[in-house]
Protein backbone atom coordinates (compact mmCIF):
# COMPACT_ATOMS: atom_id res chain seq x y z
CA UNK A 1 27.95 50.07 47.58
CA UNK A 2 24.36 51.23 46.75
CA UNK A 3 23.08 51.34 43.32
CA UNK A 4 19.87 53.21 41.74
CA UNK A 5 18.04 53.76 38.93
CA UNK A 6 16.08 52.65 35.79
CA UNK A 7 17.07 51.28 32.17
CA UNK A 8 15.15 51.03 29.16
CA UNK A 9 15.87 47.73 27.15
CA UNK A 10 13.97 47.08 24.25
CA UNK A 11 10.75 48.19 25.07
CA UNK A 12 11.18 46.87 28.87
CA UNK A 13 11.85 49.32 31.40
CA UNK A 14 13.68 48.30 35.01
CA UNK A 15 12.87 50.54 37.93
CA UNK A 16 15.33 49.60 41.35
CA UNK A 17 12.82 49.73 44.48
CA UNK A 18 15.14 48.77 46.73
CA UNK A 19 18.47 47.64 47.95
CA UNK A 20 20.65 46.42 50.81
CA UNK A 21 24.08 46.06 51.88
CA UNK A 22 24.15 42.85 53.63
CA UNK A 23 28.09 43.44 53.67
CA UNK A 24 30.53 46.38 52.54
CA UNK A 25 31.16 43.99 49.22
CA UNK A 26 27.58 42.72 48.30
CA UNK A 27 24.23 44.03 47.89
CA UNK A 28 20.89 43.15 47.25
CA UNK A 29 18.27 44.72 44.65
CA UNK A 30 14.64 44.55 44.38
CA UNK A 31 14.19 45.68 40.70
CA UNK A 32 10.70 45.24 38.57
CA UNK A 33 10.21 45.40 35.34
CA UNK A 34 7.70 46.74 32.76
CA UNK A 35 6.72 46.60 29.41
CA UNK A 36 5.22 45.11 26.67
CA UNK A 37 6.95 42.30 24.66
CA UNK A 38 5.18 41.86 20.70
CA UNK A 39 1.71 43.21 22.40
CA UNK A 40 1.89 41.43 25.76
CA UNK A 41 1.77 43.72 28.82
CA UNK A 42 4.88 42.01 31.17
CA UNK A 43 5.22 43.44 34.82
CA UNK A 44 7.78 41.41 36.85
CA UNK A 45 9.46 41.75 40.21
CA UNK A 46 12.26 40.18 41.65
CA UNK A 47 15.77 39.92 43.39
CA UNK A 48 19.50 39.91 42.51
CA UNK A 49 22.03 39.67 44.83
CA UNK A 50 25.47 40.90 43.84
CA UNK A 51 29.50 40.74 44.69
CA UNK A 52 31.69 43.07 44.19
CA UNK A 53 35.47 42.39 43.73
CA UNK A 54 38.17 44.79 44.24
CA UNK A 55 37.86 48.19 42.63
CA UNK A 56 33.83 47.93 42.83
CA UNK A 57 33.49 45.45 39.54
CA UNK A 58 30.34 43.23 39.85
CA UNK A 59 32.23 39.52 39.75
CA UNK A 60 29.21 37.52 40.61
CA UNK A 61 25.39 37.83 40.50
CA UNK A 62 22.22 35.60 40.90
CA UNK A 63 18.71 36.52 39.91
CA UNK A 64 15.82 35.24 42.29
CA UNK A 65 11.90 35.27 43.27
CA UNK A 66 11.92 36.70 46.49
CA UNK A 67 15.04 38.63 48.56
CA UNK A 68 15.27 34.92 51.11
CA UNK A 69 15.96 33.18 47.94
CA UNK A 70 18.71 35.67 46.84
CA UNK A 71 20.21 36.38 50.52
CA UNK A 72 20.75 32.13 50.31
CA UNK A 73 22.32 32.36 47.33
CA UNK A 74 24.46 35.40 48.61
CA UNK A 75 25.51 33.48 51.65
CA UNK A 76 26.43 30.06 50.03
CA UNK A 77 28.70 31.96 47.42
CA UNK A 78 30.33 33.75 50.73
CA UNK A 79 31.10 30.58 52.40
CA UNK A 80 32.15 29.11 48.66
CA UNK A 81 34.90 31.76 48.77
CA UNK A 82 36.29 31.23 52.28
């Protein structure tokens, strides 16, 4: 499943650089995100790595630093589930 796009959320916008498909049911996401929060300029990047259930519902998600970080993550919830 791929996923684009941007979202405004209270003055913070999140632009999606980049994603994978490690497998058919999870994906990866390089987002960053912009903005200013009461005057202070915030730029952040980072990682989330998703899994989908059946009918394409998000059922589990983990926000990291860098994509290694959130592929781990990924992998240790696969082997959770088998």
């Amino acid at each position: 499943m791929v996923v684009g796009g941007q979202g405004v959320h209270g003055g913070i916008k999140s632009e999606i650089e980049e994603t994978r498909e490690p497998t058919p049911d999870t994906v990866l996401v390089r987002a960053t995100v912009r903005g200013s929060v009461r005057g202070v300029p915030v730029e952040q990047g980072m990682w989330q790595a998703v899994l989908f259930g059946e009918g394409g519902t998000a059922v589990w998600w983990h926000f990291a630093r860098t994509d290694e970080e959130a592929l781990e993550a990924l992998n240790r919830r696969l082997e959770a589930r088998e």
